[in-house]
Protein backbone atom coordinates (compact mmCIF):
# COMPACT_ATOMS: atom_id res chain seq x y z
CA UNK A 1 7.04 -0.49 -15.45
CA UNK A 2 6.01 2.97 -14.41
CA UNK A 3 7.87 4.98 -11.19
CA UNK A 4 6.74 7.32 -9.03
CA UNK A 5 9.11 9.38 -6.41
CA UNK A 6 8.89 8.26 -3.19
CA UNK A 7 7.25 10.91 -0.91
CA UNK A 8 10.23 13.28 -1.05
CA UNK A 9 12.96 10.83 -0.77
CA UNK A 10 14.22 11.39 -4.43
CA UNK A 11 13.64 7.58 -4.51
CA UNK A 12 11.90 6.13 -7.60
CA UNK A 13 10.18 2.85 -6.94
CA UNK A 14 8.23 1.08 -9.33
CA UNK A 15 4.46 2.15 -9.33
CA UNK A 16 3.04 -1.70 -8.22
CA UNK A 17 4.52 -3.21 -5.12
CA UNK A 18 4.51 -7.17 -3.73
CA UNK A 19 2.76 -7.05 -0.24
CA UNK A 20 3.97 -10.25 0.94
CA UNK A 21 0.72 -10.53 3.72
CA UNK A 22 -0.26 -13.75 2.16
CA UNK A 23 3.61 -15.02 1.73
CA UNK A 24 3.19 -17.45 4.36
CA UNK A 25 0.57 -19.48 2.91
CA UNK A 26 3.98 -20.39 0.65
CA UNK A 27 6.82 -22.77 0.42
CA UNK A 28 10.17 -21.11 -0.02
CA UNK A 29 10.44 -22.25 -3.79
CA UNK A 30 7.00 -20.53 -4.00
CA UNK A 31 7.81 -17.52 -2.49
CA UNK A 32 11.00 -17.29 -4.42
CA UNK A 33 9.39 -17.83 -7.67
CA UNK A 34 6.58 -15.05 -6.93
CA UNK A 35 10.07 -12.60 -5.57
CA UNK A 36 11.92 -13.13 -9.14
CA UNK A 37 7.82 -13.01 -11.21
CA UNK A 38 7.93 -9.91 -9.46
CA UNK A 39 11.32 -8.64 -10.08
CA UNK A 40 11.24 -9.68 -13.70
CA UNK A 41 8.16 -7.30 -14.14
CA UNK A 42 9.97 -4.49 -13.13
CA UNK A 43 8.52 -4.51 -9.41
CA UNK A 44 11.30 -3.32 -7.06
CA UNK A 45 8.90 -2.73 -3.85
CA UNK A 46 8.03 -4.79 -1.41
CA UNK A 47 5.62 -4.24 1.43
CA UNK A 48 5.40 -6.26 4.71
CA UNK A 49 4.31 -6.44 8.73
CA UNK A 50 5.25 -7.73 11.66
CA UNK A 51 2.07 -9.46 12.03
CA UNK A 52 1.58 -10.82 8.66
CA UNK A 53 1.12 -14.51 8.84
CA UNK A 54 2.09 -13.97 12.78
CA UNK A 55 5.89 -13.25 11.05
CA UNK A 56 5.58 -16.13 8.93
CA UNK A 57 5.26 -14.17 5.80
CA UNK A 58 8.50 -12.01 6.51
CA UNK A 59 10.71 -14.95 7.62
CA UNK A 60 9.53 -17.12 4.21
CA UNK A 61 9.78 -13.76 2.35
CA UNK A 62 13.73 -13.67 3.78
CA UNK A 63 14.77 -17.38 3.22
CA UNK A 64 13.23 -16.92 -0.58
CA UNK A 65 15.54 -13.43 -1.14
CA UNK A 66 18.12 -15.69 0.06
CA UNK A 67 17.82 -18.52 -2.29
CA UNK A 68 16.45 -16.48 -5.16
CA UNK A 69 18.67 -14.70 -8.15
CA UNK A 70 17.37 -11.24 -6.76
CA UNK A 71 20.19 -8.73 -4.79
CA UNK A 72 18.99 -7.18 -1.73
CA UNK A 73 20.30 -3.79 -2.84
CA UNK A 74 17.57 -4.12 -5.84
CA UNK A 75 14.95 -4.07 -3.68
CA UNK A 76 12.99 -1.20 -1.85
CA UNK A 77 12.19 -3.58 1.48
CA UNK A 78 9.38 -1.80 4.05
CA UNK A 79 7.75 -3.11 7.00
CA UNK A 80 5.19 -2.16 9.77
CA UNK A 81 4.49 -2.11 13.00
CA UNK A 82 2.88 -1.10 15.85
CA UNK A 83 -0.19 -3.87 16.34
CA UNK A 84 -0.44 -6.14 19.27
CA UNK A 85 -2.80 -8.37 17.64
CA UNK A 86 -6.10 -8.60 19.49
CA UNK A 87 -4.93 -6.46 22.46
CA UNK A 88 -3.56 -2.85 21.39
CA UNK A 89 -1.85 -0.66 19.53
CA UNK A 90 1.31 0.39 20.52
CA UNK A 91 3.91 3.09 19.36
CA UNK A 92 5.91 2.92 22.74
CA UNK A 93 9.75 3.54 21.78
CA UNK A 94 10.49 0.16 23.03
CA UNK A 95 7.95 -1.73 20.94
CA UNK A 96 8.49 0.05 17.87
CA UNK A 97 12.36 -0.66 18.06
CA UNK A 98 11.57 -4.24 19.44
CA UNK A 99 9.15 -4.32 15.89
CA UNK A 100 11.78 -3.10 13.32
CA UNK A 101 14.85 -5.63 15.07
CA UNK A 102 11.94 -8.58 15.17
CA UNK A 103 12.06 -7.95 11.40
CA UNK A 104 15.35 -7.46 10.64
CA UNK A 105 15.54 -10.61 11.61
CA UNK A 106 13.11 -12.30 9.88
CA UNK A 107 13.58 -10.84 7.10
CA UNK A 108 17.42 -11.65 6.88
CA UNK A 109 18.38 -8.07 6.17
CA UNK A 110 20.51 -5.26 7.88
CA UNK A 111 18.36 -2.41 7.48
CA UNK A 112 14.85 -1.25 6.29
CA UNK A 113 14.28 1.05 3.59
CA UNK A 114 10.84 1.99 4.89
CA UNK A 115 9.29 1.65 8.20
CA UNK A 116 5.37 2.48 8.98
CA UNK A 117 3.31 2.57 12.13
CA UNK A 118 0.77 0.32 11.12
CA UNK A 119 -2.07 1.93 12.52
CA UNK A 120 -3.33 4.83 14.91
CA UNK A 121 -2.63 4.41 18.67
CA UNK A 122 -4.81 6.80 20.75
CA UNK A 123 -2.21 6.33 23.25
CA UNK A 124 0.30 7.64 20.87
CA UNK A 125 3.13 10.30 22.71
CA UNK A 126 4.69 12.22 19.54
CA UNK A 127 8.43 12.64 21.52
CA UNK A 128 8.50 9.05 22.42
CA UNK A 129 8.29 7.87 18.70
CA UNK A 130 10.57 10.84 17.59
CA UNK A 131 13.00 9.37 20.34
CA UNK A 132 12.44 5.61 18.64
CA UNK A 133 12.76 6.87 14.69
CA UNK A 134 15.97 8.58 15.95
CA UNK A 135 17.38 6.02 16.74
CA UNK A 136 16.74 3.88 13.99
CA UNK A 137 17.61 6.10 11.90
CA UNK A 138 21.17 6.43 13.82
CA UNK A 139 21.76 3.10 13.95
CA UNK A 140 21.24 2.31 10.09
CA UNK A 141 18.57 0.25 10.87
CA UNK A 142 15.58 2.38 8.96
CA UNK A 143 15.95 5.15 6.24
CA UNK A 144 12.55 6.57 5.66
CA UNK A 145 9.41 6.55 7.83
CA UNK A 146 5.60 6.51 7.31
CA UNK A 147 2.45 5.78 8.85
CA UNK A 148 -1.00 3.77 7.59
CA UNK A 149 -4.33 4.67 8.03
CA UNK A 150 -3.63 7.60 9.63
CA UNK A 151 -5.96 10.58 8.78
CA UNK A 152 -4.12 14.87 8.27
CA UNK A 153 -4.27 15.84 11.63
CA UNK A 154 -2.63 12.77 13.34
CA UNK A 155 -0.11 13.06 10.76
CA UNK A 156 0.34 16.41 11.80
CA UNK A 157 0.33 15.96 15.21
CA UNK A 158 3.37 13.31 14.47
CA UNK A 159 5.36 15.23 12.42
CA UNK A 160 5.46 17.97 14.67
CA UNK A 161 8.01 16.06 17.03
CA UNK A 162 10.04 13.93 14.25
CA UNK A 163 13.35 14.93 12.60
CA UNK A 164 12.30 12.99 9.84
CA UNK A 165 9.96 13.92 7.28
CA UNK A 166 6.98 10.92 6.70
CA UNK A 167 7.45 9.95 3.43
CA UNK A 168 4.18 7.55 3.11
CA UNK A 169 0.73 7.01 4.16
CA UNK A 170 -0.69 3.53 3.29
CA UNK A 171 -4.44 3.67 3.04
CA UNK A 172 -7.53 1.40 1.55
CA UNK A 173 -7.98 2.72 -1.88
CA UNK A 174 -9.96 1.42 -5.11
CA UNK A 175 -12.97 0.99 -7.24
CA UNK A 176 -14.80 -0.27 -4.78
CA UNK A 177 -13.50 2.01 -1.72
CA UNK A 178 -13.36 5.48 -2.99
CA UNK A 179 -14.55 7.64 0.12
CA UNK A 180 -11.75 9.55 -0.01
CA UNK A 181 -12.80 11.18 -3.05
CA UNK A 182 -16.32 10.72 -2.81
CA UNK A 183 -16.89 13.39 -0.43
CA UNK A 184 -15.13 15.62 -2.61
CA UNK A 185 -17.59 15.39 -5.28
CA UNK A 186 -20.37 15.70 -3.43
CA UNK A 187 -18.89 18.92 -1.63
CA UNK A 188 -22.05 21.41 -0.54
CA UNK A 189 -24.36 18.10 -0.71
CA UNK A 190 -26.18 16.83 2.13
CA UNK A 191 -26.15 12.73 0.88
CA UNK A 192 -24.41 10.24 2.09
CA UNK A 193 -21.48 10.84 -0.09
CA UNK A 194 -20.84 14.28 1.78
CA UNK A 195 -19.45 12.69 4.49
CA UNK A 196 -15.97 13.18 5.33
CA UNK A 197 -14.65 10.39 6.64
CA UNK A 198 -10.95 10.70 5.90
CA UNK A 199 -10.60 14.41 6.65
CA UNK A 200 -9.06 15.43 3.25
CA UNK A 201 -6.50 12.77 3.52
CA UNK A 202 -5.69 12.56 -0.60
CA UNK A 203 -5.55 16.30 -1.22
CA UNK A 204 -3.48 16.52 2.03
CA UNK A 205 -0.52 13.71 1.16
CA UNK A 206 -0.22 15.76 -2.44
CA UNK A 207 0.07 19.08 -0.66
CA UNK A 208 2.92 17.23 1.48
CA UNK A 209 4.66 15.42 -1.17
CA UNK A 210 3.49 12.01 0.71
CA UNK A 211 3.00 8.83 -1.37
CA UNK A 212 -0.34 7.04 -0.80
CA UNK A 213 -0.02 3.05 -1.11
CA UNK A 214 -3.28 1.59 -1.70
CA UNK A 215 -3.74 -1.68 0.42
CA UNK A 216 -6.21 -4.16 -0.68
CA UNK A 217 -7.13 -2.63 -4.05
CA UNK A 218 -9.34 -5.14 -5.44
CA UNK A 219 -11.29 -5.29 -1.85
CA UNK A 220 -14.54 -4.08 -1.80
CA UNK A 221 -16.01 -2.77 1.59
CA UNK A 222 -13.54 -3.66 4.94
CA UNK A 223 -12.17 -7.51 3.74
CA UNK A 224 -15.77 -7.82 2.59
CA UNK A 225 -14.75 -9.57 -0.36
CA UNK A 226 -13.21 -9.04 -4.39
CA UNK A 227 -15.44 -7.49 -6.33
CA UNK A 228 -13.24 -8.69 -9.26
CA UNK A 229 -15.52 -11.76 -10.91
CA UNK A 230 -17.86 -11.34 -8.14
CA UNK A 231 -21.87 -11.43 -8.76
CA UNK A 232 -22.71 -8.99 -7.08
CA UNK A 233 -21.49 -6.54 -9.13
CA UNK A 234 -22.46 -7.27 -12.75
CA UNK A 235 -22.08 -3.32 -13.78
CA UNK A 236 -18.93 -2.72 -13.19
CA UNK A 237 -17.87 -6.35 -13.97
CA UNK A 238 -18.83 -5.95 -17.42
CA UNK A 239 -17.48 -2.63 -18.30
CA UNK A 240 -14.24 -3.24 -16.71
CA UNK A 241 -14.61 -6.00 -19.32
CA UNK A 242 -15.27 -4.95 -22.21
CA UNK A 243 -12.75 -1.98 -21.67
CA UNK A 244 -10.10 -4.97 -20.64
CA UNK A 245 -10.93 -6.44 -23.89
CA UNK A 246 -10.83 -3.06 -25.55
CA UNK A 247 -7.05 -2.82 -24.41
CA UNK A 248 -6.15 -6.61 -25.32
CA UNK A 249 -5.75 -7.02 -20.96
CA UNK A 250 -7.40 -8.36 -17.48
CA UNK A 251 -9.96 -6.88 -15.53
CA UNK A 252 -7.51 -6.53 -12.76
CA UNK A 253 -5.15 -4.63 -15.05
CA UNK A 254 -7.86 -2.47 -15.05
CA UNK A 255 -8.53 -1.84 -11.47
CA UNK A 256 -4.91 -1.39 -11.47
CA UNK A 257 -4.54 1.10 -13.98
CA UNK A 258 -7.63 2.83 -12.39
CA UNK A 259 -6.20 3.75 -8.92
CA UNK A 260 -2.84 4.66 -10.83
CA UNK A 261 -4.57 7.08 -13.52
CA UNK A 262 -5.64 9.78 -9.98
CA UNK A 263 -2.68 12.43 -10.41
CA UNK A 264 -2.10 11.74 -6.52
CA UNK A 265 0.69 9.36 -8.42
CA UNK A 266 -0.67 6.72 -5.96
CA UNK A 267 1.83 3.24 -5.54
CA UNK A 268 -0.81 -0.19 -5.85
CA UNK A 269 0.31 -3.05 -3.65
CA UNK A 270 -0.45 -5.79 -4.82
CA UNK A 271 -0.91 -8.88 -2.68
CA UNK A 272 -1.69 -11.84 -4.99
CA UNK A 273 0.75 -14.75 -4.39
CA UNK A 274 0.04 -16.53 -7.79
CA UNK A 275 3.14 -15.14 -10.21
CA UNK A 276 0.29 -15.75 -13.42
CA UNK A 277 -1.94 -12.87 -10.93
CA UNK A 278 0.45 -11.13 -10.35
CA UNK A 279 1.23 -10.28 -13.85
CA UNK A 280 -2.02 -9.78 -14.75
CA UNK A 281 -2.64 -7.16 -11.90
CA UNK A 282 1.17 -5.35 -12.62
CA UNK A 283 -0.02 -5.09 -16.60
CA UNK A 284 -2.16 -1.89 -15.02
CA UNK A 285 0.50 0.00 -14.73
CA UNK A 286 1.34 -0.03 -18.32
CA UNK A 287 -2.15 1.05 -19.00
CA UNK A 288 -3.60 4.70 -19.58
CA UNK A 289 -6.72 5.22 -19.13
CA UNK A 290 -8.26 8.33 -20.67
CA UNK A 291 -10.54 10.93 -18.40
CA UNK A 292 -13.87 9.46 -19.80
CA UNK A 293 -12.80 5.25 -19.09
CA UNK A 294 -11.71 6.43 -15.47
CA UNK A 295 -15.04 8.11 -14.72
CA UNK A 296 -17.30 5.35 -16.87
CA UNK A 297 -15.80 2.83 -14.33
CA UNK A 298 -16.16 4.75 -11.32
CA UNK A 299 -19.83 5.27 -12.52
CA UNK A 300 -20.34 1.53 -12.96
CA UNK A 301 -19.10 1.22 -9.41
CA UNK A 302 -22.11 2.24 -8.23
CA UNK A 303 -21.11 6.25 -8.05
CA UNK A 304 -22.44 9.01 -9.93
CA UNK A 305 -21.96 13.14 -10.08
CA UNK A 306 -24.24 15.44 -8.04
C-alpha cells in the first residue's frame, strides 16, 4: 500500500482510506469484517462524521474496533463536524466541542487523530473556533485539524486565528468531477471550463503542504450517481476497461489509481462497505499510471485540451 505524509504532520497514512458513511447500513460482524478487509490491505485511515447514518455509522464503526483483531493505536481515526442537518451550519465553540465528545463516544475511543469542520459556516467567527481547537487540543481529545469543502481564502481567513496548522482539506475529486483542474487548463479561455469555481484550491493545499482527501471518487456530478458501469458513459467505461484489462485489474482500481497519479499526492476515501469492493477499489493504489493513460482517461471523461 502506498503512503503519503499527512499535511505536515510527519504522519504517513496509507494513500486509500475507509469512510465509514455507509457503516450503518451494517451489522457489527459486518462492519468488523470490512475494519480487518481493510486493515489487511494495508489501509490504516479511517474517515467519519457526526452525521453519518445520524451517528449510527460511528457507534457500529466503534463496537466493530472493539470486537475486531485490529488495535486502536493502528489506526489513523478522523471525524467531522459542524452540520446541523437540515437547519445550519455551525462552528460555535460549544458545538464543535459538543461534536468531537458526541464522537468520542460513539466511537469508543479517547481521542481523535483528525478532526474537520465539515463544511463552510457563513456565520463562522475565526477566534471562537481557535478558542474550541485549543482546547481540544489541550485536553488530548484531537491532534490535528482540517476543514472540507472549504475554498483558499476561507482557509486563510481560519488559519489566521488558529495555533494549529490545518493539516487537511477534504474535497469532491475524480474522473467525473475534475473542476478543480479544469479551469486550469482552460486558463485565458472564455468556455465553460474557464470558470473558477474552487478558487485555486489544488495548487493552493500543495503550496501549504495540505493533504486533499477526495470524497465520493467514483461520484459523478453532486450524488448524481457512479459513473462506474453506468450507461451513460460508454467512453470512458470502455477505456477504463480495456486499460483495467491491460493491467490484469478493476475499473475502479482505475479510477483509483487516477486521482492518486496528480502529484498533489491526493489520499482516496473510499466508502464501499462490501470487503470484495473494497479491494478492488484499494488495488489503485498499487497502480501507476503513465502521463499518456492519465490524460486518455480524462479525455474519455468527456474533457479535452484547448
Amino acid at each position: 500500500m502506498k503512503t503519503i505524509n499527512l499535511g505536515q504532520s510527519g504522519m504517513q497514512t496509507s494513500a486509500v482510506a475507509l469512510g465509514i458513511m455507509r457503516m450503518n447500513s451494517l451489522t457489527v460482524d459486518q462492519a468488523t469484517k470490512v475494519l480487518e478487509t481493510a486493515v489487511d490491505l494495508g489501509i490504516n485511515y479511517v474517515d467519519s462524521a457526526d452525521i453519518y447514518g445520524g451517528g449510527d455509522s460511528s457507534t457500529i464503526f466503534g463496537k466493530a474496533l472493539k470486537q475486531s483483531s485490529v488495535k486502536r493505536d493502528q489506526l489513523y481515526l478522523q471525524s467531522k463536524g459542524g452540520i446541523v442537518p437540515g437547519k445550519r451550519y455551525d462552528f460555535s465553540k460549544q458545538h464543535i466541542i459538543e461534536a468531537v465528545d458526541g464522537e468520542l463516544s460513539r466511537l469508543g475511543v479517547d481521542y481523535l487523530d483528525s478532526f474537520l469542520l465539515h463544511r463552510p459556516d457563513p456565520l463562522m467567527e475565526p477566534a471562537e473556533v481557535a478558542e474550541a481547537f485549543n482546547e481540544l487540543q489541550i485536553s488530548g481529545k484531537v491532534r490535528h485539524f482540517g476543514v472540507s469543502n472549504f475554498n483558499p481564502m476561507q482557509v486563510d481567513l481560519l488559519q489566521s486565528a488558529l495555533n494549529q496548522r490545518l493539516m487537511i482539506n477534504q474535497l469532491q475529486f475524480g474522473v467525473m468531477h475534475t473542476g478543480a483542474i479544469d479551469f486550469g487548463l482552460h486558463t485565458n479561455m472564455q468556455d465553460d471550463r474557464s470558470i473558477n469555481h474552487d478558487g485555486e484550491i489544488i495548487e493552493y493545499s500543495r503550496l501549504h503542504h495540505m493533504t486533499i482527501q477526495a470524497w465520493s471518487p467514483y461520484q459523478y456530478g453532486n450524488f448524481a450517481g457512479i459513473f462506474l458501469d453506468n450507461p451513460k458513459f460508454p467512453k470512458l467505461n470502455d477505456a477504463m476497461q480495456a486499460l483495467a484489462d491491460e493491467k490484469h485489474t478493476s475499473k475502479s482500481a482505475i479510477a483509483t489509481a487516477w486521482i492518486l497519479r496528480h502529484p498533489a499526492k491526493i489520499q482516496v476515501i473510499l466508502g464501499t462497505m462490501n470487503p470484495k469492493h473494497l479491494t478492488e477499489n484499494a488495488a489503485g493504489a498499487d497502480i501507476d499510471l503513465s502521463r499518456q493513460e492519465w490524460y486518455d482517461i480524462y479525455f474519455a471523461a468527456g474533457n479535452d485540451l484547448p
